[in-house]
PDB file of N, CA and C in Angstrom:
ATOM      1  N   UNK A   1      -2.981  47.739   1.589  1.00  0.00           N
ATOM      2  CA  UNK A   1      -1.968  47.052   0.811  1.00  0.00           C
ATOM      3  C   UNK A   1      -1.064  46.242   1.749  1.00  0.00           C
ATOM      4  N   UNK A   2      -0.825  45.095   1.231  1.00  0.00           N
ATOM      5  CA  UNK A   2      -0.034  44.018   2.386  1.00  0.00           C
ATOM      6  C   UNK A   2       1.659  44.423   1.883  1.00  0.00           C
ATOM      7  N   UNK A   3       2.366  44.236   3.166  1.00  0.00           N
ATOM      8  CA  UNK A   3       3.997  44.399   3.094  1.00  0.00           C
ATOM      9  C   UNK A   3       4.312  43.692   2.610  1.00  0.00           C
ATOM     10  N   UNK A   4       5.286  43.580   1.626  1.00  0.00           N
ATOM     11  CA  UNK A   4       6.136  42.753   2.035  1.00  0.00           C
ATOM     12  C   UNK A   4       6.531  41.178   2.779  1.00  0.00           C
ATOM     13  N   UNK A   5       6.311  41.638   4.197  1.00  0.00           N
ATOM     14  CA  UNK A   5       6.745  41.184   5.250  1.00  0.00           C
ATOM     15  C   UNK A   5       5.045  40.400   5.268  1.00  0.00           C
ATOM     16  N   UNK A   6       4.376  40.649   4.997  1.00  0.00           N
ATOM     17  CA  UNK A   6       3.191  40.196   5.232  1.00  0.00           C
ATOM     18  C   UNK A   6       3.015  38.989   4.141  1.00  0.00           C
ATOM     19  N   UNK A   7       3.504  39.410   2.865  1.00  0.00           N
ATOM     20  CA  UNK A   7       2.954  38.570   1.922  1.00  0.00           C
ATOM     21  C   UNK A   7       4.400  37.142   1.581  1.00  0.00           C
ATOM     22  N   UNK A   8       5.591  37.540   2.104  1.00  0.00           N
ATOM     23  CA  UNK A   8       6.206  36.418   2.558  1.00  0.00           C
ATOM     24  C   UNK A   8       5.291  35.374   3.505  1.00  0.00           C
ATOM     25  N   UNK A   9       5.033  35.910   4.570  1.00  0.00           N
ATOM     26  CA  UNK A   9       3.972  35.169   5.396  1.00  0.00           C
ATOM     27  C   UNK A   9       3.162  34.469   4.708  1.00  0.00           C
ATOM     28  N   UNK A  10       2.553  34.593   4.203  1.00  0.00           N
ATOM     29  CA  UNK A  10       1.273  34.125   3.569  1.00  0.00           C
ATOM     30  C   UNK A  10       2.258  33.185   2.415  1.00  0.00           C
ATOM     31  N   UNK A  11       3.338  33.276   1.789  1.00  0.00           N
ATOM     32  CA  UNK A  11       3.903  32.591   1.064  1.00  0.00           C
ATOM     33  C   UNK A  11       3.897  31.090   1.791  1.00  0.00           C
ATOM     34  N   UNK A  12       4.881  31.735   3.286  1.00  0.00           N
ATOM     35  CA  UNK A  12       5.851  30.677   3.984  1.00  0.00           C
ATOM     36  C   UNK A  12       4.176  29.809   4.320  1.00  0.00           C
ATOM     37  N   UNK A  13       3.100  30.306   5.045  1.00  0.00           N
ATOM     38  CA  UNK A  13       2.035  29.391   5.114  1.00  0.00           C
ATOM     39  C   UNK A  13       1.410  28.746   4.449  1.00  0.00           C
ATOM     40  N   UNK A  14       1.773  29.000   2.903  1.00  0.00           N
ATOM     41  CA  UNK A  14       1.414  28.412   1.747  1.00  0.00           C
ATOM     42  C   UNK A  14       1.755  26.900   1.591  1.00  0.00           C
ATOM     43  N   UNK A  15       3.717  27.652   1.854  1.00  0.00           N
ATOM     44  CA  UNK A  15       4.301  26.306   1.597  1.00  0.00           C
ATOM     45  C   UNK A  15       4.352  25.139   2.740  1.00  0.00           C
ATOM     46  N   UNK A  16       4.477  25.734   4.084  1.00  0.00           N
ATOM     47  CA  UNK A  16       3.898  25.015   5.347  1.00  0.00           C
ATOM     48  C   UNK A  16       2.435  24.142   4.945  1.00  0.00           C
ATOM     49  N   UNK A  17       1.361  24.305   4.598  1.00  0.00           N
ATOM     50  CA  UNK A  17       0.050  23.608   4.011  1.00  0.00           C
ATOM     51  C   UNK A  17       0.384  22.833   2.658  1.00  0.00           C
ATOM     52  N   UNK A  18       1.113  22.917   2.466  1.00  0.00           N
ATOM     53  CA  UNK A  18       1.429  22.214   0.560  1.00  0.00           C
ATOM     54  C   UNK A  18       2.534  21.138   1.209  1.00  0.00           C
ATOM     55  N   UNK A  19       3.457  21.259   2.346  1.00  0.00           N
ATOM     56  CA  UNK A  19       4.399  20.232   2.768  1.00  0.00           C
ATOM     57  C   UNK A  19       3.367  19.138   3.182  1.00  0.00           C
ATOM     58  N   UNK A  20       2.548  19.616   4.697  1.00  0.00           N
ATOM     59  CA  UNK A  20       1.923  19.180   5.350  1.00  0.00           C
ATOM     60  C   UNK A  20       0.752  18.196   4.668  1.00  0.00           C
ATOM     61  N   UNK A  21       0.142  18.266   3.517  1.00  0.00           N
ATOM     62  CA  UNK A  21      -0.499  17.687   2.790  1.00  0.00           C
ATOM     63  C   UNK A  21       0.042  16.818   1.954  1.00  0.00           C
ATOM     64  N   UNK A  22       1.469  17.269   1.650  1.00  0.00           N
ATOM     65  CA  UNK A  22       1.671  15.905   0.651  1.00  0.00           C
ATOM     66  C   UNK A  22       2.705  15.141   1.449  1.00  0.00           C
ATOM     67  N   UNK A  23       2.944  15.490   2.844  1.00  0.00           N
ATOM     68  CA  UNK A  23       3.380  14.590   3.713  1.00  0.00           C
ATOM     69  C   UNK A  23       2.341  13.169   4.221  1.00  0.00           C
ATOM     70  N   UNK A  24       1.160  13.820   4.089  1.00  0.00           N
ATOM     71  CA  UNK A  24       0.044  13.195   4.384  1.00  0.00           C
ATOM     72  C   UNK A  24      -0.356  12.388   3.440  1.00  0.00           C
ATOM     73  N   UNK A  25      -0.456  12.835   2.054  1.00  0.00           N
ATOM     74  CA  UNK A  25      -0.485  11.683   0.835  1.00  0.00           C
ATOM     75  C   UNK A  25       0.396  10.815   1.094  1.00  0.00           C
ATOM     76  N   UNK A  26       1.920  10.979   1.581  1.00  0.00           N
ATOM     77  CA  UNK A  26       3.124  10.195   1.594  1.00  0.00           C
ATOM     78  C   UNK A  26       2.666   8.798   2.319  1.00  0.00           C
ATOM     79  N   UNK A  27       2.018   9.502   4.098  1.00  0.00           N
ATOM     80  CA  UNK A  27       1.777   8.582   4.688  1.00  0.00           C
ATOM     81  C   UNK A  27       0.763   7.650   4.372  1.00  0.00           C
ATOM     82  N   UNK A  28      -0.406   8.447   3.471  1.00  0.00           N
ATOM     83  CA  UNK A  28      -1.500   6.892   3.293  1.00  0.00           C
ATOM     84  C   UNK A  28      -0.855   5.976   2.181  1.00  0.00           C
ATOM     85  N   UNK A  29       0.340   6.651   0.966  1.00  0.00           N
ATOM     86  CA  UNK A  29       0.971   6.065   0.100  1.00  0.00           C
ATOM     87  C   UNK A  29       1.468   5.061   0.643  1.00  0.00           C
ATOM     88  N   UNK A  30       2.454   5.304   1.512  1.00  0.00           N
ATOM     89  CA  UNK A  30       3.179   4.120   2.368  1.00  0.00           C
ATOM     90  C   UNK A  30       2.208   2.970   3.256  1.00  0.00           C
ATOM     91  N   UNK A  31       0.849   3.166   3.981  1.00  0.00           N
ATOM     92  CA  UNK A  31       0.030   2.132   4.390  1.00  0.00           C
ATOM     93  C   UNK A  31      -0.562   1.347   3.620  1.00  0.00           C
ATOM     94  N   UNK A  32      -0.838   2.271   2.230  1.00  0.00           N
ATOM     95  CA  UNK A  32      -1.423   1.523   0.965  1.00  0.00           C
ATOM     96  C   UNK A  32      -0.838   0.522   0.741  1.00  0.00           C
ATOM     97  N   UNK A  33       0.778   0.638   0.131  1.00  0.00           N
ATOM     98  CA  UNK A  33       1.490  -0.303  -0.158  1.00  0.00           C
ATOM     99  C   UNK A  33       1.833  -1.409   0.996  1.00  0.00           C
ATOM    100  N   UNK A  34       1.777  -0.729   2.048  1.00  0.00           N
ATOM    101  CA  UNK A  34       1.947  -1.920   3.270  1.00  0.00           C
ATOM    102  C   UNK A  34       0.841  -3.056   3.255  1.00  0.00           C
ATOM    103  N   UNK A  35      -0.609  -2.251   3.506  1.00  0.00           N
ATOM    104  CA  UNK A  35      -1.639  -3.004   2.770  1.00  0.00           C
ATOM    105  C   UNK A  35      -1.796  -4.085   1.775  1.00  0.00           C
ATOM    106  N   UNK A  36      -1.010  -3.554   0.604  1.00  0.00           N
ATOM    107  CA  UNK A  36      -0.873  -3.971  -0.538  1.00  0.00           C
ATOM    108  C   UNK A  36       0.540  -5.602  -0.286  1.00  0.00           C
ATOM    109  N   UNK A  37       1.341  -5.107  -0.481  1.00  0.00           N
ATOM    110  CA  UNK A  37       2.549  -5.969   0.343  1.00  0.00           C
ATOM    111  C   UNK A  37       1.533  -7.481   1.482  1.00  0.00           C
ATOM    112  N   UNK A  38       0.822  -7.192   2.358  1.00  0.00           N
ATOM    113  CA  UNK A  38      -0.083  -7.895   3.310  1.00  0.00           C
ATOM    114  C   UNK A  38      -0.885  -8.631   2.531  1.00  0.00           C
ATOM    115  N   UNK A  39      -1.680  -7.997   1.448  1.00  0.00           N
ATOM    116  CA  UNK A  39      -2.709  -8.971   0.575  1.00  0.00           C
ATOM    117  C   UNK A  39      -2.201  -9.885   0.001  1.00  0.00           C
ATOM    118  N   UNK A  40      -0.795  -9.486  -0.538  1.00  0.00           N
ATOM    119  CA  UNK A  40      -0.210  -9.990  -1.352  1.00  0.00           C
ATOM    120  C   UNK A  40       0.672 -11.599  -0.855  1.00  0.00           C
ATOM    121  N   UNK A  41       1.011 -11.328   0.580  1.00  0.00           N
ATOM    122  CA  UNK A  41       1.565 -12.179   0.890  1.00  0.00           C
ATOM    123  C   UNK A  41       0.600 -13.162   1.199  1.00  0.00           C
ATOM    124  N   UNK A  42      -0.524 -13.221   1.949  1.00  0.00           N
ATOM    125  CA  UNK A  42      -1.404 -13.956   2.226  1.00  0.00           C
ATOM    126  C   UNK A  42      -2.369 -14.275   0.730  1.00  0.00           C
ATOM    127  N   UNK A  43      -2.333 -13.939  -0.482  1.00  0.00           N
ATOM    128  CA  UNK A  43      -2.706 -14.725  -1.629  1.00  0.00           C
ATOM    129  C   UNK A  43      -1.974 -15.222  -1.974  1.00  0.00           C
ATOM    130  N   UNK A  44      -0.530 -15.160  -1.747  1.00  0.00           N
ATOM    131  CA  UNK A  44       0.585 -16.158  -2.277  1.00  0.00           C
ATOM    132  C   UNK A  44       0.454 -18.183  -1.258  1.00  0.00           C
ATOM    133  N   UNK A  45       0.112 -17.213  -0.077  1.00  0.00           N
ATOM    134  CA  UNK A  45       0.151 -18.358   0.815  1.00  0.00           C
ATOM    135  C   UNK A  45      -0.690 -19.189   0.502  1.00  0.00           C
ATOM    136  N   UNK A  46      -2.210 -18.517  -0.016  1.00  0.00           N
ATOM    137  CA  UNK A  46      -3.510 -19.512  -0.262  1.00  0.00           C
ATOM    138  C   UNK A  46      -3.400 -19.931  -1.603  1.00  0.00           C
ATOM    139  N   UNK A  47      -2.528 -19.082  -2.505  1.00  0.00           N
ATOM    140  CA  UNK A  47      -2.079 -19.713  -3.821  1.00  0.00           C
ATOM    141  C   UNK A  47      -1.215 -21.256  -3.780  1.00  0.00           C
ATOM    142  N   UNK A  48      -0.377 -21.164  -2.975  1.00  0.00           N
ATOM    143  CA  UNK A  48       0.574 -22.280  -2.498  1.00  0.00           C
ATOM    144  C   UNK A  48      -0.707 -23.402  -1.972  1.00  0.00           C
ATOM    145  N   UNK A  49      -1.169 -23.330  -0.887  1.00  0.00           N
ATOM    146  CA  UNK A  49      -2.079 -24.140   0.223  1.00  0.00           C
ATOM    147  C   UNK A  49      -3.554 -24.562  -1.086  1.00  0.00           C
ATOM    148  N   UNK A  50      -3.686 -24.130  -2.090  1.00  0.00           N
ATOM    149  CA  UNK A  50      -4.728 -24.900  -3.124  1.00  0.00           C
ATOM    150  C   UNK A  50      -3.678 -25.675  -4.075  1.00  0.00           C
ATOM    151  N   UNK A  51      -2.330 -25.199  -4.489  1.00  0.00           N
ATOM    152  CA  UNK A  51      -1.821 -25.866  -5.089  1.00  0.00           C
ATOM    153  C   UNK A  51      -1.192 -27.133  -4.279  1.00  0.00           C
ATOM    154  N   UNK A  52      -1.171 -27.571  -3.253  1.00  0.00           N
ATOM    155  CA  UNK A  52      -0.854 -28.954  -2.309  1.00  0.00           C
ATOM    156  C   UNK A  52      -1.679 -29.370  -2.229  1.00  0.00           C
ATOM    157  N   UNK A  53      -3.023 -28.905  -1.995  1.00  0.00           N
ATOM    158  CA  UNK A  53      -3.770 -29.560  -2.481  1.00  0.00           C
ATOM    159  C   UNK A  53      -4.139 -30.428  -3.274  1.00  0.00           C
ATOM    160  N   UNK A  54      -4.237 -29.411  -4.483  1.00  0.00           N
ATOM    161  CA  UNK A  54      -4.546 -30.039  -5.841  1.00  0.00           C
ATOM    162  C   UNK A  54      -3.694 -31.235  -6.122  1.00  0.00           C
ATOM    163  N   UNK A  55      -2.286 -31.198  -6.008  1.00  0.00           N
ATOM    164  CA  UNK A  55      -1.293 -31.935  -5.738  1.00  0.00           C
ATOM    165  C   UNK A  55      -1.609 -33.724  -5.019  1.00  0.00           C
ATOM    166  N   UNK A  56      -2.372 -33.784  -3.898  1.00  0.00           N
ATOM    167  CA  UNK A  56      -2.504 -34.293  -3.209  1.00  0.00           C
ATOM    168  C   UNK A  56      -4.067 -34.964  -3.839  1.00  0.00           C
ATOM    169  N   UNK A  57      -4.669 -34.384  -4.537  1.00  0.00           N
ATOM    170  CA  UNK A  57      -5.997 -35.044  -5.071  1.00  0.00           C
ATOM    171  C   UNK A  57      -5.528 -35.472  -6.318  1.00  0.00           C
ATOM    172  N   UNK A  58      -4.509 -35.120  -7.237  1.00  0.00           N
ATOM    173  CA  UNK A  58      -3.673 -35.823  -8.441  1.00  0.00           C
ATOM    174  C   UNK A  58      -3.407 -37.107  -7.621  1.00  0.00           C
ATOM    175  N   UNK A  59      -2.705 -36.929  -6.772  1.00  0.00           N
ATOM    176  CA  UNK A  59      -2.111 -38.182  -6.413  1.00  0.00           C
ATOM    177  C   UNK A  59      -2.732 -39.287  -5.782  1.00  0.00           C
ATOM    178  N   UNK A  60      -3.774 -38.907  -5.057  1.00  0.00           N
ATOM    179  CA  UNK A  60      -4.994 -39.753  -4.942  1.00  0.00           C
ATOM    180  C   UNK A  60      -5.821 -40.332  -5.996  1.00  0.00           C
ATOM    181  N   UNK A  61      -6.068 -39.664  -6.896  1.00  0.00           N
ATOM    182  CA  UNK A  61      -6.735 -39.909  -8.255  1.00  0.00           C
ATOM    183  C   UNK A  61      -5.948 -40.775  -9.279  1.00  0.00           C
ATOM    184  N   UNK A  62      -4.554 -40.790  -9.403  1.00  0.00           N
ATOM    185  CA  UNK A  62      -3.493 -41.873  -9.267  1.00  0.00           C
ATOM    186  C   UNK A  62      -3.677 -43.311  -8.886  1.00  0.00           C
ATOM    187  N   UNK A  63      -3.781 -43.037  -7.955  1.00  0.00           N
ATOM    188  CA  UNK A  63      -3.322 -44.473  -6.790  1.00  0.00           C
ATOM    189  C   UNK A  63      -4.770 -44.841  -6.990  1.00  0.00           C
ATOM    190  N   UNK A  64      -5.929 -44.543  -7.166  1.00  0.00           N
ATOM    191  CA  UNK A  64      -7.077 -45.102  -7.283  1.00  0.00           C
ATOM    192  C   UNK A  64      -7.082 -45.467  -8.821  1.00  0.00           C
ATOM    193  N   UNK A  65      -6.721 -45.061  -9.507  1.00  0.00           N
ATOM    194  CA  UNK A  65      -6.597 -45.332 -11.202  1.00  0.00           C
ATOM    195  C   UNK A  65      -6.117 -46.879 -11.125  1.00  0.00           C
TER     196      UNK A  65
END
């Protein structure tokens, strides 16, 4: 039969493995979104860089009209 003193233990290592793991979800949570944040900025940029484009072939298509 475990003490007491034993089965605190086994508690406190419980909760030590249950921190440690969702500290670890925390951290891929936070690269995800960093990730995420990164894609995001660089489709905004190529969103912008087709729309000057496009911009720029209106206005050519213009001036040749």
């Amino acid at each position: 039969m475990e003490s007491a003193a034993d089965q605190l233990t086994v508690k406190k290592n419980t909760y030590i493995k249950t921190i440690s793991v969702a500290e670890d979800k925390l951290k891929k949570a936070k690269e995800a979104i960093r990730i995420s944040k990164e894609t995001q900025s660089i489709l905004e940029k190529k969103i912008a860089s087709q729309e000057a484009k496009l911009k720029e072939l209106e206005e050519l298509k213009a001036t040749i009209e």
